[in-house]
C-alpha atoms as a PDB file:
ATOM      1  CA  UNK A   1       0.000   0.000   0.000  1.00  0.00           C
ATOM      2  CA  UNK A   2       1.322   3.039  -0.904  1.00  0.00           C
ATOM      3  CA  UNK A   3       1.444   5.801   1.856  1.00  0.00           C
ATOM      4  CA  UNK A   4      -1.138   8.001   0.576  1.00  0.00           C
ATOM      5  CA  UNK A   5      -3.295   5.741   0.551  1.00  0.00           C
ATOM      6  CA  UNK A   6      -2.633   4.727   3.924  1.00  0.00           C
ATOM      7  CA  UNK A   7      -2.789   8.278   4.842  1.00  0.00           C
ATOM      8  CA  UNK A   8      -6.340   8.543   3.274  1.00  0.00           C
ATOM      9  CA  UNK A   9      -7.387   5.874   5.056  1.00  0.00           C
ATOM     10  CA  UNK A  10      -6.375   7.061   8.302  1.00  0.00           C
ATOM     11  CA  UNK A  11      -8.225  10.841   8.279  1.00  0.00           C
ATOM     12  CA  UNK A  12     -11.130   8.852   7.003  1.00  0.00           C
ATOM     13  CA  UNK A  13     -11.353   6.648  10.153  1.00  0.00           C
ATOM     14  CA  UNK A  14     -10.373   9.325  12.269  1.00  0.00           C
ATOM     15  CA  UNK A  15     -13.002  11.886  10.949  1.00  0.00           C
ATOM     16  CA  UNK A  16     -15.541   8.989  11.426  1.00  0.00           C
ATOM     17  CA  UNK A  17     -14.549   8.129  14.840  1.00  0.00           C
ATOM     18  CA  UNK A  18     -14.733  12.038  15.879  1.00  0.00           C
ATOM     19  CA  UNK A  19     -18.513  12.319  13.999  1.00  0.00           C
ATOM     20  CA  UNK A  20     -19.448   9.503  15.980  1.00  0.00           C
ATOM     21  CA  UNK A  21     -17.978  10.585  19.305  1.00  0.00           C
ATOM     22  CA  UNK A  22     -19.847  14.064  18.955  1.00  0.00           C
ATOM     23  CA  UNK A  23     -22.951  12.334  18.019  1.00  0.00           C
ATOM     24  CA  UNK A  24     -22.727  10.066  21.363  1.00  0.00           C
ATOM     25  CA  UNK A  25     -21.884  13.422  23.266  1.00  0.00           C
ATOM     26  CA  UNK A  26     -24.419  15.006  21.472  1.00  0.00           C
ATOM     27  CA  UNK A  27     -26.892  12.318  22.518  1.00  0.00           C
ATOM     28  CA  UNK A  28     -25.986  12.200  26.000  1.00  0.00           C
ATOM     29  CA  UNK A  29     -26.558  16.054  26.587  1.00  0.00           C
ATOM     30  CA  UNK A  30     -30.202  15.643  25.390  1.00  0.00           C
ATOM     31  CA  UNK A  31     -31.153  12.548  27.840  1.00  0.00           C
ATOM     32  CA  UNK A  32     -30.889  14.528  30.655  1.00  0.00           C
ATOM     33  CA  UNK A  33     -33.161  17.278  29.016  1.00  0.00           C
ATOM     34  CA  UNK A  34     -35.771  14.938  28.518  1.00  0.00           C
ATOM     35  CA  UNK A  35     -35.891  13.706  31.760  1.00  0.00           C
ATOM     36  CA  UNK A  36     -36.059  17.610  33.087  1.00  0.00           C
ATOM     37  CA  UNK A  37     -38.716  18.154  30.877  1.00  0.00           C
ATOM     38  CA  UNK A  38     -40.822  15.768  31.343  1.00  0.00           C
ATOM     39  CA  UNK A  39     -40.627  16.372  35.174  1.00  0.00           C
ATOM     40  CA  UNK A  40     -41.246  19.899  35.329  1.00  0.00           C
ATOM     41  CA  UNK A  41     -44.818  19.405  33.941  1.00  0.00           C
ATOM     42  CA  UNK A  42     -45.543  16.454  36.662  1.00  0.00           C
ATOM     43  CA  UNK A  43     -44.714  19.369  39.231  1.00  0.00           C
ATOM     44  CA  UNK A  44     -46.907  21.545  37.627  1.00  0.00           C
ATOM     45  CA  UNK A  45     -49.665  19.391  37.736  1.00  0.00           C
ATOM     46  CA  UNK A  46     -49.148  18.382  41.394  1.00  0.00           C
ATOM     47  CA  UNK A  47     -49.317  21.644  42.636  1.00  0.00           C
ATOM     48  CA  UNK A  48     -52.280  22.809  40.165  1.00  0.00           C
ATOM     49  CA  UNK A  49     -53.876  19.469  42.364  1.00  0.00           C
ATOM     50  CA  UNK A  50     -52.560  20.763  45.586  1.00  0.00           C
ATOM     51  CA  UNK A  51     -54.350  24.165  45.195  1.00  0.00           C
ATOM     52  CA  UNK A  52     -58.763  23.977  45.581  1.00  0.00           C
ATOM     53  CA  UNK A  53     -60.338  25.753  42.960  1.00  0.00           C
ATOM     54  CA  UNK A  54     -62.437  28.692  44.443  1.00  0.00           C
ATOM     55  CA  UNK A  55     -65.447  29.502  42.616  1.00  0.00           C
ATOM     56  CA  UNK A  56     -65.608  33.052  41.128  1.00  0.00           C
ATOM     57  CA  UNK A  57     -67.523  35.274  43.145  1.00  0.00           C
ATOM     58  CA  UNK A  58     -69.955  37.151  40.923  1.00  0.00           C
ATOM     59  CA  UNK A  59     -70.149  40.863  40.762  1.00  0.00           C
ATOM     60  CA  UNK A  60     -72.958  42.448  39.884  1.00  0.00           C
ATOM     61  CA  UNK A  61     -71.522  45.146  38.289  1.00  0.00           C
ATOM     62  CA  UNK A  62     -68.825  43.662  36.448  1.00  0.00           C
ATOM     63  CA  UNK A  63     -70.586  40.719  34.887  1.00  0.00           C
ATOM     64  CA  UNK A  64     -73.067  41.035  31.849  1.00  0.00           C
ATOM     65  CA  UNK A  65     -76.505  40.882  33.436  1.00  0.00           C
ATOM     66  CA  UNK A  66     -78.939  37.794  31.797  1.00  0.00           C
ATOM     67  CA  UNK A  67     -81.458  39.539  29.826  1.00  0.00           C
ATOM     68  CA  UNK A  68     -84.207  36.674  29.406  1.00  0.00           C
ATOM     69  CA  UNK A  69     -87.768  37.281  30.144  1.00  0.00           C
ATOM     70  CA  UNK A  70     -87.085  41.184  30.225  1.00  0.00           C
ATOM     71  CA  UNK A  71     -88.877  44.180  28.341  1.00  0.00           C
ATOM     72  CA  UNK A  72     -86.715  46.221  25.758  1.00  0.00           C
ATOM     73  CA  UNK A  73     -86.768  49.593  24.950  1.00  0.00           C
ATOM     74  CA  UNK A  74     -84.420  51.141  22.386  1.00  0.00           C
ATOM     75  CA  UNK A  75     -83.514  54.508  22.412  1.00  0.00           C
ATOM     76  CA  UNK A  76     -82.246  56.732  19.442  1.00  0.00           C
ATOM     77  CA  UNK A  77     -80.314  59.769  20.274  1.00  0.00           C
ATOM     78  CA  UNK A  78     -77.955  62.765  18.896  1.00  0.00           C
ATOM     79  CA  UNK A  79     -74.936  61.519  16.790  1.00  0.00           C
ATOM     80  CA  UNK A  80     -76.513  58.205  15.718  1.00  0.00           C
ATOM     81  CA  UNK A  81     -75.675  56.628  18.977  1.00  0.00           C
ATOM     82  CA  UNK A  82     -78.497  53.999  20.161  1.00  0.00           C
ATOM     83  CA  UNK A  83     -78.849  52.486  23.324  1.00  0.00           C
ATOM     84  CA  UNK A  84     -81.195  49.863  24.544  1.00  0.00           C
ATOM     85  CA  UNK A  85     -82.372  49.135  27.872  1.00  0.00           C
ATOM     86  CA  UNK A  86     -83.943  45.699  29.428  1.00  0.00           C
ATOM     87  CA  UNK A  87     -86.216  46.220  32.656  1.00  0.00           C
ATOM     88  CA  UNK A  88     -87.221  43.098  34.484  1.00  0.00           C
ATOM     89  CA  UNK A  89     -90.957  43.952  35.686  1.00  0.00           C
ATOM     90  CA  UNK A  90     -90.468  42.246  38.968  1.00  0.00           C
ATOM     91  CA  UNK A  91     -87.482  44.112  39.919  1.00  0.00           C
ATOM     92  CA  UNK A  92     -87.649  48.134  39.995  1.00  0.00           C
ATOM     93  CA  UNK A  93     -83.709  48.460  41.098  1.00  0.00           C
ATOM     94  CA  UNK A  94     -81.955  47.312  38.200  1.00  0.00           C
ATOM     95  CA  UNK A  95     -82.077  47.858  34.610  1.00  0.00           C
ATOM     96  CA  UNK A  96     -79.504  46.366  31.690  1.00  0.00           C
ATOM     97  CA  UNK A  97     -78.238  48.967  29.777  1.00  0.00           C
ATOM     98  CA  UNK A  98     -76.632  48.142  26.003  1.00  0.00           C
ATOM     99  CA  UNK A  99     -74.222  50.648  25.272  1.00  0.00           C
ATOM    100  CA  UNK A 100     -71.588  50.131  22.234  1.00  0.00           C
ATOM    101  CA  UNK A 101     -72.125  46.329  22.535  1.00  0.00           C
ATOM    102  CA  UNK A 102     -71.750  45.827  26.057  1.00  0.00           C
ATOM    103  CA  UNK A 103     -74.192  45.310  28.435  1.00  0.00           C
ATOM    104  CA  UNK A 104     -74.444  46.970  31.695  1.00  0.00           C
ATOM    105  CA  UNK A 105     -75.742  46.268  35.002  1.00  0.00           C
ATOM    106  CA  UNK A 106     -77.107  49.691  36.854  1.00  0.00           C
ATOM    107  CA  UNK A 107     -78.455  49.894  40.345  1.00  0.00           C
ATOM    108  CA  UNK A 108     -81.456  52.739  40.658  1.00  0.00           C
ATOM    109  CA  UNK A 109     -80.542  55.930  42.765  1.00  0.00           C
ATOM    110  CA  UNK A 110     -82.913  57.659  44.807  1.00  0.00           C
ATOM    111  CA  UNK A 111     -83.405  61.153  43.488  1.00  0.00           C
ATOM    112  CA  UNK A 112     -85.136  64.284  44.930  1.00  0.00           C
ATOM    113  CA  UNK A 113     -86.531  65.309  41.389  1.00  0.00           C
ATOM    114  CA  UNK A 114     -88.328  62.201  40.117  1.00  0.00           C
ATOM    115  CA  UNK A 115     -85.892  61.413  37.606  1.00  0.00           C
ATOM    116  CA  UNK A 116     -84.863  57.783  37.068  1.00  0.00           C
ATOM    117  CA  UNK A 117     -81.040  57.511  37.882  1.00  0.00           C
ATOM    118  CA  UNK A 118     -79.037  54.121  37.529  1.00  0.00           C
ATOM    119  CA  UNK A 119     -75.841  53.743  37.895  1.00  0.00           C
ATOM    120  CA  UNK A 120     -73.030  51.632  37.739  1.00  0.00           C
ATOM    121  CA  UNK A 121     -69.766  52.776  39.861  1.00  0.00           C
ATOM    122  CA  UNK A 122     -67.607  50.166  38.271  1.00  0.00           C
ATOM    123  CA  UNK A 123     -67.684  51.779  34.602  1.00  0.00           C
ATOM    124  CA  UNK A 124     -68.751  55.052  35.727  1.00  0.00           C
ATOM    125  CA  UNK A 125     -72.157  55.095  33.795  1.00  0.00           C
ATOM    126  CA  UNK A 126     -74.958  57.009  35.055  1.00  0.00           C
ATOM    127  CA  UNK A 127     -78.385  56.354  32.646  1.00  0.00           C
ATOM    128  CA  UNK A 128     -81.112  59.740  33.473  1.00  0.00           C
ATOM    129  CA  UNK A 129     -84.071  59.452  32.335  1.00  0.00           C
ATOM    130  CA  UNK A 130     -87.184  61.765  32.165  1.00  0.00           C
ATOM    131  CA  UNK A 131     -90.795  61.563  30.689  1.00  0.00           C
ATOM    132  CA  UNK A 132     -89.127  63.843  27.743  1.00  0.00           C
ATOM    133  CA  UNK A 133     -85.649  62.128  27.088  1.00  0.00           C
ATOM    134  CA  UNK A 134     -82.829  60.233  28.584  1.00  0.00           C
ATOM    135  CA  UNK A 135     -78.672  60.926  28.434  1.00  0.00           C
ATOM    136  CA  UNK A 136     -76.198  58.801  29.022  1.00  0.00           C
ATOM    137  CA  UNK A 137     -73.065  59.714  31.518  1.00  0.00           C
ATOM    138  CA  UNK A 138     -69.407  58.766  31.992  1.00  0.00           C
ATOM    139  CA  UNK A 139     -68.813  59.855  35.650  1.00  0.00           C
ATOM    140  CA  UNK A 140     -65.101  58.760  35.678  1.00  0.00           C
ATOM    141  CA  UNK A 141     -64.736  61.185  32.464  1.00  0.00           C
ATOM    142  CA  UNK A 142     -67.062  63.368  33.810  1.00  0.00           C
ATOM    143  CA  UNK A 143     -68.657  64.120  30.105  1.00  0.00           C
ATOM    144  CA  UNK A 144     -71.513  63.117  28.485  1.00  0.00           C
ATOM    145  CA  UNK A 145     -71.661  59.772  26.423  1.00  0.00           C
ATOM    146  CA  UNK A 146     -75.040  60.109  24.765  1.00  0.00           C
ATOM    147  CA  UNK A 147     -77.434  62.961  25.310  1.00  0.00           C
ATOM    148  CA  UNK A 148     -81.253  63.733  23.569  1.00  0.00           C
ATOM    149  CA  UNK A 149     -81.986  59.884  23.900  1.00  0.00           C
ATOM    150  CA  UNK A 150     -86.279  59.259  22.759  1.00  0.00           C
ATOM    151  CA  UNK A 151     -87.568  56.028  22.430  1.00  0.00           C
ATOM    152  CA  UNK A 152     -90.726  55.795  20.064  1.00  0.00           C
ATOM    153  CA  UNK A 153     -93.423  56.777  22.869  1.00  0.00           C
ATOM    154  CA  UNK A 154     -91.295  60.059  23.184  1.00  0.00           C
ATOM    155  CA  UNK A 155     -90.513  60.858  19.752  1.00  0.00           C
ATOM    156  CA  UNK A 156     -94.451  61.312  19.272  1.00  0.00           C
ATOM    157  CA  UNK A 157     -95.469  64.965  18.868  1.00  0.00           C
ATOM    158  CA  UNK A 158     -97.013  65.878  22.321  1.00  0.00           C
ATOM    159  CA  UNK A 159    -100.066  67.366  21.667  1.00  0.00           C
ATOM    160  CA  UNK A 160    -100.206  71.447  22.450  1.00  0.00           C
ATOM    161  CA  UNK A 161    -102.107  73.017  25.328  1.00  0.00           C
ATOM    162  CA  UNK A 162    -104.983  74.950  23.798  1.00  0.00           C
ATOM    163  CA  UNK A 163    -105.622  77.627  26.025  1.00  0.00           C
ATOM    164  CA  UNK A 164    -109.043  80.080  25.552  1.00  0.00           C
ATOM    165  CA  UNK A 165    -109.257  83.665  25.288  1.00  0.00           C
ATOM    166  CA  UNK A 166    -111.681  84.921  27.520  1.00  0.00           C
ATOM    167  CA  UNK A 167    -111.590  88.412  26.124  1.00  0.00           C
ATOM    168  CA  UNK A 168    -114.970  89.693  25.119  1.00  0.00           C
ATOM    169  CA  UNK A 169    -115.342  90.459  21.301  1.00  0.00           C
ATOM    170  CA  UNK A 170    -115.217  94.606  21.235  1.00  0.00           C
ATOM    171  CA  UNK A 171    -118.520  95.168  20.158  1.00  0.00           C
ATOM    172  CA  UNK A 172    -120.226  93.507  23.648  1.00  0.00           C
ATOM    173  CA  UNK A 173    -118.218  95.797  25.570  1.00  0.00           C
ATOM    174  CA  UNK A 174    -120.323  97.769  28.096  1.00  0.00           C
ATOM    175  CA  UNK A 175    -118.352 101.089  28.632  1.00  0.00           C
ATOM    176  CA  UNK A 176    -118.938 103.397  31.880  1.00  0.00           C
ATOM    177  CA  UNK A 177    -119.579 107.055  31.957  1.00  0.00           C
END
């Protein structure tokens, strides 16, 4: 055999014998990680098991009130904004107001006037209504959201007041000397 041949040979074995020794050491670094891995989710679990589950306490005002069985009324106002409120008849305290796709839960306020005032202190909304119109409030903002709201019963023309003269025509006039 000639010696370049030989010398051929040898880098061949000895470039295979150092891809296979970094392949084994290769190998040996990613056992362990497997084994980490798949312990760290067994952990997880165990102490996801350890801890009860508490149920969620509702909030009134956070939580989108169920509108079934409830009347609607929808309400037009200035700028194209719309709202629509849901009244339970067997419950005068709260109303469900929709406003920009979200409903609301509001708790009536007692008021000096006569107005009907909801709130909710959570979002800041305050709903006023009167026999004429409603309007909308953002009390965090402090600014009106919607104002000149009329649902259908108060976008009918109210019928005028007809008062009566109760001058006497000029010519039954008694005059005094």
């Amino acid at each position: 055999m000639s010696i370049s041949k030989l010398f051929m040979a040898c880098s061949l074995a000895l470039a295979s014998l150092t891809l296979a020794a970094g392949a084994h050491a290769e190998g040996d670094v990613k056992k362990p990680l497997k084994k980490e891995a798949a312990k760290k989710p067994a952990t997880k679990a165990k102490k996801a098991a350890a801890k009860p589950v508490e149920p969620k306490v509702p909030n009134e005002e956070e939580d989108e009130p169920v509108i079934t069985d409830t009347a609607a009324t929808d309400f037009d106002c200035e700028l194209g904004n719309k709202i629509t409120i849901y009244q339970n008849a067997g419950d005068d305290g709260h109303i469900a107001l929709r406003w920009k796709k979200r409903l609301h839960r509001l708790t009536r306020v007692g008021t000096t006037t006569g107005a009907l005032r909801f709130e909710n202190k959570l979002y800041g909304l305050i709903w006023i209504g009167i026999p004429a119109k409603g309007m909308l409030l953002d009390s965090k903002l402090n600014r009106q959201l919607a104002n000149e709201c009329r649902n259908a019963e108060q976008m009918q023309p109210q019928p005028q007041a007809v008062t009566t003269a109760t001058s006497e025509p000029a010519s039954t006039k008694t005059t005094i000397q």
